[in-house]
Protein backbone atom coordinates (compact mmCIF):
# COMPACT_ATOMS: atom_id res chain seq x y z
CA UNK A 1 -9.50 -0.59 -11.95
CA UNK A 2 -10.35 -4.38 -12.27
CA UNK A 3 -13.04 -5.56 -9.62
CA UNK A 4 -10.16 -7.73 -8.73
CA UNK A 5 -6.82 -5.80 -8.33
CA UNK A 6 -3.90 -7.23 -7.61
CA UNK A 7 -2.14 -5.21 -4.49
CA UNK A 8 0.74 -4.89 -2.76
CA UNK A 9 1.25 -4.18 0.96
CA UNK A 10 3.76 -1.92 2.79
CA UNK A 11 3.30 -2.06 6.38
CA UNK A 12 5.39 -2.81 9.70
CA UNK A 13 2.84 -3.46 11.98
CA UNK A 14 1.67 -7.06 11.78
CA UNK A 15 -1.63 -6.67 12.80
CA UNK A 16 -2.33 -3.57 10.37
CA UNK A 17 -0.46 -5.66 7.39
CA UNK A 18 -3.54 -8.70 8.30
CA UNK A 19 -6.69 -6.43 8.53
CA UNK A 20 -5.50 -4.89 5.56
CA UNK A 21 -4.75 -7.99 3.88
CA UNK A 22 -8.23 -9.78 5.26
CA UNK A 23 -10.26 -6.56 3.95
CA UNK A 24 -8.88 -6.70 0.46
CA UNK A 25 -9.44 -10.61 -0.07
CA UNK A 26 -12.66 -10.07 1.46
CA UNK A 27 -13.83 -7.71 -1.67
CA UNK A 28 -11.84 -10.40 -3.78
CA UNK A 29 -8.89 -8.29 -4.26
CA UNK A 30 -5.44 -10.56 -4.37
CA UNK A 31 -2.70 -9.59 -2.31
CA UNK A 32 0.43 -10.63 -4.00
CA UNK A 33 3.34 -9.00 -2.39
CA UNK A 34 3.88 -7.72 0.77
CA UNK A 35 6.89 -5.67 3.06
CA UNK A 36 7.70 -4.74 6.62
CA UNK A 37 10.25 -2.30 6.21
CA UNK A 38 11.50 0.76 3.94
CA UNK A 39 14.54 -1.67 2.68
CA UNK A 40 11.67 -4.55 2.05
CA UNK A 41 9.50 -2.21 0.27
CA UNK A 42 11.58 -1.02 -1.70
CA UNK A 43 13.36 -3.85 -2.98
CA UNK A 44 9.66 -5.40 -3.80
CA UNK A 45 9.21 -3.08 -6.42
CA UNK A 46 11.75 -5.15 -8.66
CA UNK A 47 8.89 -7.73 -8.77
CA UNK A 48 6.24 -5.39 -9.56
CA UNK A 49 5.87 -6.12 -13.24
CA UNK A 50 6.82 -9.82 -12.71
CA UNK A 51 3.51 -10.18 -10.47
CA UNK A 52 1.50 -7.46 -12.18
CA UNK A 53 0.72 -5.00 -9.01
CA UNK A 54 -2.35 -2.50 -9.68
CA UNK A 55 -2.49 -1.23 -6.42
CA UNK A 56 0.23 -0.46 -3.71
CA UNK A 57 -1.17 0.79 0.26
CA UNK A 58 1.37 1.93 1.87
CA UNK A 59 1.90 3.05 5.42
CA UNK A 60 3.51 6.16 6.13
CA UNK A 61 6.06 4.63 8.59
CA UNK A 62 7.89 1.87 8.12
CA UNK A 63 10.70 1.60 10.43
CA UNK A 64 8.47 0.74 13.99
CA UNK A 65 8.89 4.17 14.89
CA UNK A 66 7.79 7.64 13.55
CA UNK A 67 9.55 8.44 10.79
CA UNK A 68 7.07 11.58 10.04
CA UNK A 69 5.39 9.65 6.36
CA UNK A 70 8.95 9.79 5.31
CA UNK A 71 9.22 6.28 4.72
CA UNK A 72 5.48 6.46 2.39
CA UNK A 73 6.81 9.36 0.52
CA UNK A 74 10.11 7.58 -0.07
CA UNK A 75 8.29 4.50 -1.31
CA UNK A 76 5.57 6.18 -2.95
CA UNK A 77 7.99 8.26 -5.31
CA UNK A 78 9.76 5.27 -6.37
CA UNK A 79 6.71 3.44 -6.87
CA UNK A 80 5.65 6.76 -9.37
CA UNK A 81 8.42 6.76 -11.38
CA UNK A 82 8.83 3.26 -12.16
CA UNK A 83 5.09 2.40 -12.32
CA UNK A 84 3.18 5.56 -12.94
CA UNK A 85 -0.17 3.83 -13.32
CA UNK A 86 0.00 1.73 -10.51
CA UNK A 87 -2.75 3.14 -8.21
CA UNK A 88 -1.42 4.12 -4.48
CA UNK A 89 -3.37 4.35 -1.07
CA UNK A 90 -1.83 6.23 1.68
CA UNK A 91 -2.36 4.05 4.81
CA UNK A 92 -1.72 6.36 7.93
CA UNK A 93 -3.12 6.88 11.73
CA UNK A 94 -1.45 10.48 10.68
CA UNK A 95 -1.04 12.38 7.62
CA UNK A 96 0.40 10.40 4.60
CA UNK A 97 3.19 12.32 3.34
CA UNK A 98 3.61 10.74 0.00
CA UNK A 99 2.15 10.56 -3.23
CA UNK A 100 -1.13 9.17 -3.23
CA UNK A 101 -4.26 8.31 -5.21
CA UNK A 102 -6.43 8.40 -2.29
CA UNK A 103 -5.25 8.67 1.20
CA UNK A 104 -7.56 6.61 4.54
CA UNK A 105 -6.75 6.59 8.29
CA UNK A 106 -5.93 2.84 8.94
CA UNK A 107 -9.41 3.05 10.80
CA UNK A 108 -11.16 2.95 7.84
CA UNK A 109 -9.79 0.30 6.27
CA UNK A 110 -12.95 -1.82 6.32
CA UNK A 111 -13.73 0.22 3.28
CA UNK A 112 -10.46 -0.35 1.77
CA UNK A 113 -11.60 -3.61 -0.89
CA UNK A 114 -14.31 -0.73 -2.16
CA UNK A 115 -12.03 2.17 -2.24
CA UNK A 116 -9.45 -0.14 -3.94
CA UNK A 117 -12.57 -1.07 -6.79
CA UNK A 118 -13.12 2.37 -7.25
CA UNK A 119 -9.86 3.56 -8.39
């Protein structure tokens, strides 16, 4: 992975979606696409190639309420077999459920710019 990656961000918390965002840009990573919902998410990856994502994090829930890392696997299985070399993170307070490169509790994602380097 470039020391700069260029990410995208599933997440329907606010909050989560701008730590997440402020650690990446912090290790000079560029955040270039971003979605609060399943629907959101899903649609975004019609602009993958258009904006070149290398990295997707994803959240395991996206509707505001447990959805049991449905909503991650959903995403993360169209994200594989669109864009199969488009690195994933699993983003969870739980247990991701999807498919993922690497998978962090969202407490840890202070180390996310590194973890997203070393992929």
């Amino acid at each position: 992975m470039p020391e700069k990656a260029r990410v995208f961000i599933a997440e329907d918390e606010k909050d989560w979606q701008q730590r997440i965002e402020r650690n990446l840009k912090r290790s000079e990573h560029e955040v270039v696409l971003t979605a609060e919902t399943l629907a959101e998410a899903l649609r975004a990856l019609d602009r993958f190639e258009e904006l070149q994502v290398q990295v997707a994090t994803l959240d395991g829930n996206l509707r505001g309420k447990y959805s049991y890392g449905l909503d991650g696997r959903e995403v993360s299985l169209a994200i594989r077999s669109r864009f199969p070399n488009v690195k994933i993170v699993g983003l969870s307070s739980d247990k991701f459920r999807g498919e993922a490169d690497i998978e962090l509790n969202k407490a840890d994602t202070f180390k996310l710019g590194e973890v997203v380097a070393n992929l």
